[in-house]
Protein backbone atom coordinates (compact mmCIF):
# COMPACT_ATOMS: atom_id res chain seq x y z
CA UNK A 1 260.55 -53.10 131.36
CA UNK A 2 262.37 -51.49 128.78
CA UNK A 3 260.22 -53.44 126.06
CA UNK A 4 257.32 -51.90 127.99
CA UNK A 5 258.40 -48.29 127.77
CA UNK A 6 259.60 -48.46 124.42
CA UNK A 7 255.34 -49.54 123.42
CA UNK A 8 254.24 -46.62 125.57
CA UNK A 9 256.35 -44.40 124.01
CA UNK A 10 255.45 -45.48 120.03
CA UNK A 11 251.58 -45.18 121.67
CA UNK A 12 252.26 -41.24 122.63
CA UNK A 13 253.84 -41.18 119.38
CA UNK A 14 250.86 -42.03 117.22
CA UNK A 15 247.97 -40.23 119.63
CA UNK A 16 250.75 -36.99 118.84
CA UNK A 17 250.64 -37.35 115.46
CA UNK A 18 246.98 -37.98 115.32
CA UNK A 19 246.47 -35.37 117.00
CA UNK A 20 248.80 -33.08 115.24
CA UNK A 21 247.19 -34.26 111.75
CA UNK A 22 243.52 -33.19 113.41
CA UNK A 23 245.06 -29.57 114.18
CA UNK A 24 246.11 -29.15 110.75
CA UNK A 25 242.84 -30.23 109.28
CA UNK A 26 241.21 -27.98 111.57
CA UNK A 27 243.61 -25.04 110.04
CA UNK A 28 243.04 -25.77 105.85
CA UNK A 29 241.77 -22.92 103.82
CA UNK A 30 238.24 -22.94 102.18
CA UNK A 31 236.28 -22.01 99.02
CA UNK A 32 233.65 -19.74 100.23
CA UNK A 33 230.92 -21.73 98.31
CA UNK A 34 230.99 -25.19 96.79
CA UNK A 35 229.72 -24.15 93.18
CA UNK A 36 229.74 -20.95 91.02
CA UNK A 37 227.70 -20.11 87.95
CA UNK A 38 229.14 -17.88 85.18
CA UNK A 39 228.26 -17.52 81.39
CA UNK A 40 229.12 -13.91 80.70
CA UNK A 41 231.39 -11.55 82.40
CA UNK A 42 233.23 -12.66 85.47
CA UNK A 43 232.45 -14.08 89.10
CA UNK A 44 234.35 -13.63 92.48
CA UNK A 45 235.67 -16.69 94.34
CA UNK A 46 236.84 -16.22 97.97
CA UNK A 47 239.43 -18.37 99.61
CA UNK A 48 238.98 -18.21 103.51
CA UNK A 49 241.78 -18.93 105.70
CA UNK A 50 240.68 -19.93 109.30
CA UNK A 51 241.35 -17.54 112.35
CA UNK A 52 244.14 -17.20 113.71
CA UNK A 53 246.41 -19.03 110.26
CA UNK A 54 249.33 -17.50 109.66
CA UNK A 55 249.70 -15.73 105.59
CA UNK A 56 250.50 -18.74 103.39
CA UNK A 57 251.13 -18.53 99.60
CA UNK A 58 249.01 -21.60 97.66
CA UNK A 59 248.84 -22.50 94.69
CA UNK A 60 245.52 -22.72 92.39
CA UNK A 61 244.77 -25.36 90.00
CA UNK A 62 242.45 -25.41 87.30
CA UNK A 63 240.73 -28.68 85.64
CA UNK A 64 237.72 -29.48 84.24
CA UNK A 65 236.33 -29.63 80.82
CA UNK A 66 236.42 -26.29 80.08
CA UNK A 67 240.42 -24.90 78.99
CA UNK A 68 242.06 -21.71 80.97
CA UNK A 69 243.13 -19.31 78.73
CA UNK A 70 240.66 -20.47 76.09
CA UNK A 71 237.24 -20.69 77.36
CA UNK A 72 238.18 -18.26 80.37
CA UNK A 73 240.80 -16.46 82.26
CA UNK A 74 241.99 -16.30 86.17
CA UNK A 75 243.37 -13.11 87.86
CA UNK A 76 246.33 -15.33 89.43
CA UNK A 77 247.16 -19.00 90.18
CA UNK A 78 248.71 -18.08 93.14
CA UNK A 79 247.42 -16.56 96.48
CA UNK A 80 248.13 -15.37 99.96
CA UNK A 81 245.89 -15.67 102.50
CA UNK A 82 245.81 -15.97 106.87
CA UNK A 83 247.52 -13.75 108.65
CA UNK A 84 246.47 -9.62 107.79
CA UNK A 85 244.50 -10.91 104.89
CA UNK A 86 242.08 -13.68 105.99
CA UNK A 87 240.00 -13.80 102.72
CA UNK A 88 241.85 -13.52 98.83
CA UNK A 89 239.60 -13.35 95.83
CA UNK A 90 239.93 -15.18 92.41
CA UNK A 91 238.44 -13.07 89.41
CA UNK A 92 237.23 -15.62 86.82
CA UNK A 93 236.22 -14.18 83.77
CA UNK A 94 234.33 -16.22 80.62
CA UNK A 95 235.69 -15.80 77.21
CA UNK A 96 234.18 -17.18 73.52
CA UNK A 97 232.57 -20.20 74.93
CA UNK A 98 229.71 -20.91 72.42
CA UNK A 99 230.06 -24.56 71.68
CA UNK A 100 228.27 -26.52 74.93
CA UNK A 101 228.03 -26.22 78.80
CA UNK A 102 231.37 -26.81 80.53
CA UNK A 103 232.92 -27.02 83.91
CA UNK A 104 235.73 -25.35 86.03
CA UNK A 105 237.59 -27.56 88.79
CA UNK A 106 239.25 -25.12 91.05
CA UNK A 107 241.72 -26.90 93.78
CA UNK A 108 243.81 -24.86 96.79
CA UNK A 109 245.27 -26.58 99.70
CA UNK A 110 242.72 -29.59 99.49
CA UNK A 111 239.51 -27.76 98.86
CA UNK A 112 237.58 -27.95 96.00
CA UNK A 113 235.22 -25.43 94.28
CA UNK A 114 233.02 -26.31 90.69
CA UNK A 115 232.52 -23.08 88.27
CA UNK A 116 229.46 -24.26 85.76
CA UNK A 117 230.52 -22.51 82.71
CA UNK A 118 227.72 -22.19 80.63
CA UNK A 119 227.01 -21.44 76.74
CA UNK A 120 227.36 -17.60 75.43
CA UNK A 121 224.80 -16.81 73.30
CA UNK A 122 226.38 -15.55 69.81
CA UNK A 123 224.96 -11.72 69.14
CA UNK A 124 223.72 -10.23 65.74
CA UNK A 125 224.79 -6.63 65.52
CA UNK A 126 223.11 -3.95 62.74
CA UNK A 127 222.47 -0.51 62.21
CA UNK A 128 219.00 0.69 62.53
CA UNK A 129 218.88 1.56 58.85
CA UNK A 130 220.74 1.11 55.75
CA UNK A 131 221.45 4.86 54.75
CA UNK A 132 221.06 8.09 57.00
CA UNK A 133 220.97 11.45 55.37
CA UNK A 134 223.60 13.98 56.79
CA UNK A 135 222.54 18.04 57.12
CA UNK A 136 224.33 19.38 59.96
CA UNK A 137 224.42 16.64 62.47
CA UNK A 138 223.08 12.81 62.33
CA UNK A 139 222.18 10.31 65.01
CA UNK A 140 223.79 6.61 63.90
CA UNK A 141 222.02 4.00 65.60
CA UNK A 142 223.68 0.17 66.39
CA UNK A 143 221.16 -2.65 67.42
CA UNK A 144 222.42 -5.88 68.76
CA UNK A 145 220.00 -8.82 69.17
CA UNK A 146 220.25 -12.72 70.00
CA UNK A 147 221.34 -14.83 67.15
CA UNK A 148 219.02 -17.74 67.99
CA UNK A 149 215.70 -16.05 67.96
CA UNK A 150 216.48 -12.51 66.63
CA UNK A 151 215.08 -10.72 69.89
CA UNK A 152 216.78 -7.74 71.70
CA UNK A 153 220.16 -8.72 73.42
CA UNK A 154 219.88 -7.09 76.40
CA UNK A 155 223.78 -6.20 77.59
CA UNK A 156 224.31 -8.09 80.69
CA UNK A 157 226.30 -4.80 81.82
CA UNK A 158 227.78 -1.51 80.43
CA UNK A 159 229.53 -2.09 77.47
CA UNK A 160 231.29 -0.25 74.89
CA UNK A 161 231.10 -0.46 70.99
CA UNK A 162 233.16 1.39 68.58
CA UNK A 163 232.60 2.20 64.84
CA UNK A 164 235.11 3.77 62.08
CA UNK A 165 234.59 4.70 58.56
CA UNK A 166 235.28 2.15 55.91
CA UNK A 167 237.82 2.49 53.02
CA UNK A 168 234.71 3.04 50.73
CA UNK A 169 233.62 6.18 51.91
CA UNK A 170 234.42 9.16 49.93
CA UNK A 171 234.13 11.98 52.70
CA UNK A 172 236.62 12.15 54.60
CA UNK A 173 236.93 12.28 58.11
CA UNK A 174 238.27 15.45 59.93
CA UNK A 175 237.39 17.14 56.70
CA UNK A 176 234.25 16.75 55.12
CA UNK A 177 232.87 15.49 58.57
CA UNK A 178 233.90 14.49 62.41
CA UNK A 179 232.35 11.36 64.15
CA UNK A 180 231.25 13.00 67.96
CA UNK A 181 231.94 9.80 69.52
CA UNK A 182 233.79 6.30 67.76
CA UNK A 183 233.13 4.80 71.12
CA UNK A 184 229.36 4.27 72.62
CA UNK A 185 228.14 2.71 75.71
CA UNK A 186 225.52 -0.04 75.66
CA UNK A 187 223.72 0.59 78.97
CA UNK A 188 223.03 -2.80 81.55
CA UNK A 189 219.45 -4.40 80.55
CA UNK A 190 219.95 -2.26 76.51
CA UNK A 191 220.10 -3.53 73.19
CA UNK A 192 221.01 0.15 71.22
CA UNK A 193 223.60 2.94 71.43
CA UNK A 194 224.12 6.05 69.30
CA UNK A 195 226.61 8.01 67.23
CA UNK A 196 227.02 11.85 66.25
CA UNK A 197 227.86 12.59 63.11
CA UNK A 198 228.58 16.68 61.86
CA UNK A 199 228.94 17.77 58.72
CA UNK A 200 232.24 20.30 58.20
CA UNK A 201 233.35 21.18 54.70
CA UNK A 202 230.69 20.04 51.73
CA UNK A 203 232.48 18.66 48.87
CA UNK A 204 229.89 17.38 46.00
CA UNK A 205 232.74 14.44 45.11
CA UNK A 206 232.77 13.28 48.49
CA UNK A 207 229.41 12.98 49.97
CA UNK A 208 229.51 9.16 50.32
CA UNK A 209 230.37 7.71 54.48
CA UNK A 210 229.68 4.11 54.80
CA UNK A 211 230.48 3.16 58.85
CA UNK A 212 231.18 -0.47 60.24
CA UNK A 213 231.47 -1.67 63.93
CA UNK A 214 234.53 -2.71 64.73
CA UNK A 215 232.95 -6.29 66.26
CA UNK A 216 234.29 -9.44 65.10
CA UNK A 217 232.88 -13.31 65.05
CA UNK A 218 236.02 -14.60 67.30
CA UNK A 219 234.07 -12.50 69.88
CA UNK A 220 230.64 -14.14 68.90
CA UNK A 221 229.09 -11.24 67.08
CA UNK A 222 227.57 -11.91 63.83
CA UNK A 223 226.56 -9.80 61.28
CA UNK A 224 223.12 -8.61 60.85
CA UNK A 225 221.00 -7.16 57.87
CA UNK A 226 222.77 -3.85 58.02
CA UNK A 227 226.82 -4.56 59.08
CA UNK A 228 227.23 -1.12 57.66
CA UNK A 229 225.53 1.84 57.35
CA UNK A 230 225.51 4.34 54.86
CA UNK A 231 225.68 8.32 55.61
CA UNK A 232 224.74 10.91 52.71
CA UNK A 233 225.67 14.23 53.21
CA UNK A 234 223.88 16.99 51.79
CA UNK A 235 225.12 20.30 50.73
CA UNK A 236 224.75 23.42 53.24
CA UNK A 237 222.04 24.36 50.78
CA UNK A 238 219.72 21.94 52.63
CA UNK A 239 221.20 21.06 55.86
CA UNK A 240 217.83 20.71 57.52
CA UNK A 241 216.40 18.67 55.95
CA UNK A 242 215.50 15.22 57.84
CA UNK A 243 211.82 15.58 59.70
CA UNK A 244 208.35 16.31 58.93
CA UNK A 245 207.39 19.67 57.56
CA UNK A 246 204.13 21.34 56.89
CA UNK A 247 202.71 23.75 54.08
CA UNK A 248 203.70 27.47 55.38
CA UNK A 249 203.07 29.34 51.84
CA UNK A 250 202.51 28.47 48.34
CA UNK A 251 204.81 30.86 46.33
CA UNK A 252 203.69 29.73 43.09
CA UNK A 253 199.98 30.04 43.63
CA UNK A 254 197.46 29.77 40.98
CA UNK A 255 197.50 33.60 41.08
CA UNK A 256 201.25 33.26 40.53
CA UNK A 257 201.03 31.54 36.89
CA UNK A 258 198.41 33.83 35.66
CA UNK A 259 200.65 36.72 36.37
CA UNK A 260 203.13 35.59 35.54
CA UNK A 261 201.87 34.46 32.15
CA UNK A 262 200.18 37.75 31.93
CA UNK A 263 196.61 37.04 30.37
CA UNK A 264 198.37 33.99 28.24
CA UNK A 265 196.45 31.15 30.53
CA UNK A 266 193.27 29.72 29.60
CA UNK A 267 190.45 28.90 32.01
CA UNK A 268 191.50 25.29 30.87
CA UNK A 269 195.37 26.02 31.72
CA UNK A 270 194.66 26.95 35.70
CA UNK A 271 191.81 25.14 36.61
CA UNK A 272 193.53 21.92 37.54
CA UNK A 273 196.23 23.89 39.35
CA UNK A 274 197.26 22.68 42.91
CA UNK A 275 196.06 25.14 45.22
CA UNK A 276 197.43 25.94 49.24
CA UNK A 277 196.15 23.55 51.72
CA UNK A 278 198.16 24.05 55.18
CA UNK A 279 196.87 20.49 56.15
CA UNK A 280 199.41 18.87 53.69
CA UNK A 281 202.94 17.49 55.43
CA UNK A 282 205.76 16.22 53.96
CA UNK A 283 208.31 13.91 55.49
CA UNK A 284 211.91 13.17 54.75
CA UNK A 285 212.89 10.09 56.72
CA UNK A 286 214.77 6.30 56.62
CA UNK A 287 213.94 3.12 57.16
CA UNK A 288 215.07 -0.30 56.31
CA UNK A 289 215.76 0.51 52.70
CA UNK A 290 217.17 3.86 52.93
CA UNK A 291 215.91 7.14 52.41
CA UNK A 292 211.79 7.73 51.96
CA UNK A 293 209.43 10.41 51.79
CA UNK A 294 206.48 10.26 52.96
CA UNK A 295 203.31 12.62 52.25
CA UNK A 296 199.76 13.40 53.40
CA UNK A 297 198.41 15.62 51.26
CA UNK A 298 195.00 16.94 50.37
CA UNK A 299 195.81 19.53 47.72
CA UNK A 300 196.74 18.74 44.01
CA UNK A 301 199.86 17.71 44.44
CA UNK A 302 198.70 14.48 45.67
CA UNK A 303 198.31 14.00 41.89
CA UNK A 304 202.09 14.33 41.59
CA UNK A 305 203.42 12.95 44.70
CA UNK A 306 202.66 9.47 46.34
CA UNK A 307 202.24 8.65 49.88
CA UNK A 308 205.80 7.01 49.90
CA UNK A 309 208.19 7.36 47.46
CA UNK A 310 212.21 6.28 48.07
CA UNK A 311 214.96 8.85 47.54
CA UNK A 312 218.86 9.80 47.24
CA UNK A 313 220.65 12.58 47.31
CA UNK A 314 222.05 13.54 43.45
CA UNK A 315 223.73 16.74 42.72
CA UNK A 316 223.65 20.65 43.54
CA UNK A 317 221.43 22.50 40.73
CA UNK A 318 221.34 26.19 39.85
CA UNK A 319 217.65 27.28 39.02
CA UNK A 320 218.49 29.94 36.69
CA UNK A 321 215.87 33.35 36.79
CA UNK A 322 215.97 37.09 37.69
CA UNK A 323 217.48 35.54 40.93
CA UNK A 324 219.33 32.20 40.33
CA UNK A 325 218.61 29.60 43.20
CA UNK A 326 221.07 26.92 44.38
CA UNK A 327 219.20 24.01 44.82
CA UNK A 328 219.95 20.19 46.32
CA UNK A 329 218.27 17.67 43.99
CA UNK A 330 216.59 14.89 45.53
CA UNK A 331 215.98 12.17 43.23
CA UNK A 332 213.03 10.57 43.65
CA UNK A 333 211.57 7.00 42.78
CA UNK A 334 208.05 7.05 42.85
CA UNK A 335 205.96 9.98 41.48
CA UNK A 336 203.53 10.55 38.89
CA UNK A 337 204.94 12.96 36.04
CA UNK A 338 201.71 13.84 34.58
CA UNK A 339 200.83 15.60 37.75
CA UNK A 340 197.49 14.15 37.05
CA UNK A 341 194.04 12.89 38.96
CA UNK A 342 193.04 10.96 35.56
CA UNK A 343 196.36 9.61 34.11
CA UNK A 344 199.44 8.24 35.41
CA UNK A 345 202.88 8.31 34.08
CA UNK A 346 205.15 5.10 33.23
CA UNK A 347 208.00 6.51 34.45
CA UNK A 348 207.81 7.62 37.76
CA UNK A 349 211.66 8.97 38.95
CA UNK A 350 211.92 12.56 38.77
CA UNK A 351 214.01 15.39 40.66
CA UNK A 352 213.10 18.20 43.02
CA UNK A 353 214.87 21.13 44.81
CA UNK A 354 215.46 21.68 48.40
CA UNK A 355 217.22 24.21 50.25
CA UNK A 356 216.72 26.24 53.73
CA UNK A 357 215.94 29.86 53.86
CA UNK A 358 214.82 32.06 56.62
CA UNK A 359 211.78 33.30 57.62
CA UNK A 360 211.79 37.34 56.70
CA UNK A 361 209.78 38.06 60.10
CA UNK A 362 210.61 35.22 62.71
CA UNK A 363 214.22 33.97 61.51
CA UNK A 364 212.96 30.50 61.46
CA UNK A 365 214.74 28.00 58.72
CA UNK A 366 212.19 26.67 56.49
CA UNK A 367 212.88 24.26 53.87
CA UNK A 368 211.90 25.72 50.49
CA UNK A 369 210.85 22.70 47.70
CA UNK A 370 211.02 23.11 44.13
CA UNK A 371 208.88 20.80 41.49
CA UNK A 372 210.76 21.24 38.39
CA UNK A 373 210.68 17.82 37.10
CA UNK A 374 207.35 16.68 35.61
CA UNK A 375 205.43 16.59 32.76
CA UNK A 376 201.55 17.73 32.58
CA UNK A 377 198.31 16.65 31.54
CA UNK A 378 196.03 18.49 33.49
CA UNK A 379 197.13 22.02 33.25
CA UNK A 380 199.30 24.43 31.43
CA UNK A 381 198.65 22.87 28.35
CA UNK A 382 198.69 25.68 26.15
CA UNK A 383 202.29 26.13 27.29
CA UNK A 384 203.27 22.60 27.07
CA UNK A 385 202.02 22.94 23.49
CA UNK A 386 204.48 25.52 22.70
CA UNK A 387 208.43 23.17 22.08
CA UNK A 388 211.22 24.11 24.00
CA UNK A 389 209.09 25.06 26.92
CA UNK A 390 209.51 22.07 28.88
CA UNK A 391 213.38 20.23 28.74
CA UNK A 392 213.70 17.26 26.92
CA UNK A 393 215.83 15.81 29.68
CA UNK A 394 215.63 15.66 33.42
CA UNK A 395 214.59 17.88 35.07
CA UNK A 396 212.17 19.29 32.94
CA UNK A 397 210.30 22.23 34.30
CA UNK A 398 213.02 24.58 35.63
CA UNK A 399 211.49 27.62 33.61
CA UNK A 400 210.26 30.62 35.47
CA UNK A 401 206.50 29.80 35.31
CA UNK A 402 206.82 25.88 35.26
CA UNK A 403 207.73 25.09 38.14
CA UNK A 404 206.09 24.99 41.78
CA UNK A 405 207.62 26.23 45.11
CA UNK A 406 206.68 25.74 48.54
CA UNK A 407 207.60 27.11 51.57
CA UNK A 408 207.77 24.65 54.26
CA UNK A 409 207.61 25.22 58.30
CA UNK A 410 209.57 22.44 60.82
CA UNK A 411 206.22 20.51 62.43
CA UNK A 412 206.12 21.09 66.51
């Protein structure tokens, strides 16, 4: 009998524990999902606590091929859920994988979740252009594209980008300019952002900024053709100067010379004489290889300017007369000195003036251009007969007379 009671008694025993062990099963936590994907940014994984479980602290581990702390970080590794908070979330977040497609093992209280952690793409950042010209303000503009085919990298999310001047810049910041904004959002589903530049206090020996984005390859981002960009800044006698302008007035008319001259001029010296057309446009501008300018011109001086021609900014100039005239020189690479429809010069840099003035009736800043670099064979040649009339250096027609200047209006 007792033999007997003692067998019942291990048999309650074991349908107990059974039971019990069921219970307990019935009670373990969960991974809201089975699998995660993440390649960029970070993903949310619940753990779910049954109804009715009492708040329990468990532990997180992490396996897989992928390495925590390397190829991605964890808000916690430990967590409280069941009782007043049911559900717990981990934040997973992807760092510099770039190598190959890995895996996350994530393990609490006997469940299981899998986090594919796939390949980052590496990005190629550049400025728009190579060099920006600065008057009174300048838009800086950073692309960012995909290193394995070169298209637009379009930014998962928001995200920021910085840039700062480099130690080869000569202006100086605070001074000589301010940067509007170092840091610039790059908006979800964009490639670009911007950056303000102003110009303060002009100083000719410091007109050089060169800017570089502070973005580094430990973060995947690899240089692109322009890591850095260049800003000129041009001297507050031309601080409009970027955009395309059209003919207004022609100060130095054919009218002009032969009053100026006074009877000297031959039919011979003014027939060949560029004349008003208010068709013409001029265009200072960038693009991948720094500063252009770009013309469409119907007049004569298509005989001395060419459709495109690259140019920098060189050195303030005082255009000496009954009224002397402060002038920026722009130094340009691609014009023909003879001023001429028949004959075209070997070399082909030269120098004009630019600065703003206002308009006498509407107050509107025009740009005003000076030609007082060239050498003719068309016109004036009684006067280039004469020596001494013309410099022998650069620039060489800066004599009341000799040179042209135009009056330019901002194109609507």
């Amino acid at each position: 009998m007792k033999k007997t009671l003692l067998l019942m008694l291990a048999v309650l025993t074991t349908l107990f524990t059974a039971c019990s062990s069921d219970d307990d099963s019935s009670s373990s936590i969960s991974f809201e999902r089975s699998s995660y994907t993440l390649t960029d940014g970070s993903v949310s994984v619940k753990l779910v606590a049954p109804a009715g479980a009492d708040a329990t602290e468990y532990p997180v581990t992490f396996g897989g091929s992928a390495v925590l702390n390397k190829d991605y970080t964890v808000s916690a590794t430990k967590y409280v859920i069941g009782g007043t908070a049911p559900v717990n979330t981990i934040v997973v977040t992807a760092k510099n994988n770039f190598d190959a497609d890995k895996t996350i093992t994530m393990t609490a209280g006997g469940a299981t979740t899998t986090i594919a952690l796939g390949k980052r793409d590496r990005i190629l950042y550049s400025f728009s252009q190579k060099e920006y010209a600065l008057g009174s303000e300048v838009l800086v503009q950073l692309n960012l594209a995909k290193v394995s085919d070169g298209s637009d990298y379009a930014a998962p999310r928001d995200m920021t980008v910085s840039i700062e001047p480099d130690a080869s810049s000569t202006a100086v910041e605070g001074t000589n300019y301010t940067i509007e904004n170092k840091t610039a959002t790059i908006l979800a589903g964009k490639s670009s952002c911007t950056f303000k530049l102003k110009a303060a206090t002009y100083d000719a020996a410091k007109t050089k900024i060169v800017l570089k984005a502070n973005l580094s390859e430990a973060d995947g981002y690899v240089s692109g053709q322009f890591p850095t960009a260049t800003v000129n800044m041009i001297s507050s006698q031309a601080s409009d100067l970027m955009g395309e302008w059209q003919v207004y007035k022609l100060v130095t008319d054919p009218a002009y010379f032969n009053d100026t001259w006074n009877g000297f001029l031959t039919s011979e010296d003014t027939k060949n004489l560029p004349k008003f057309d208010a068709a013409d446009t001029y265009t200072f501008t960038s693009d991948a290889n720094g500063l252009v300018l770009k013309t469409n011109l119907k007049s004569g001086f298509k005989n001395y300017f060419q459709s495109e021609s690259a140019f920098t900014i060189d050195k303030e100039y005082i255009l000496r007369g009954m009224q002397n005239k402060t002038l920026q020189l722009l130094k340009l690479d691609n014009v023909n000195r003879y001023f001429s429809a028949s004959q075209t010069s070997e070399d082909k840099e030269a120098l004009i003036g630019v600065r703003n003035v206002k308009d006498e009736d509407t107050g509107e800043t025009l740009l005003d251009l000076y030609i007082i670099d060239y050498n003719p064979k068309d016109f004036l040649g009684s006067i280039a007969a004469f020596d001494g009339m013309y410099n022998p250096e650069k620039p060489t027609a800066t004599l009341s007379g000799l040179y042209f200047e135009i009056l330019l209006k901002k194109k609507q």
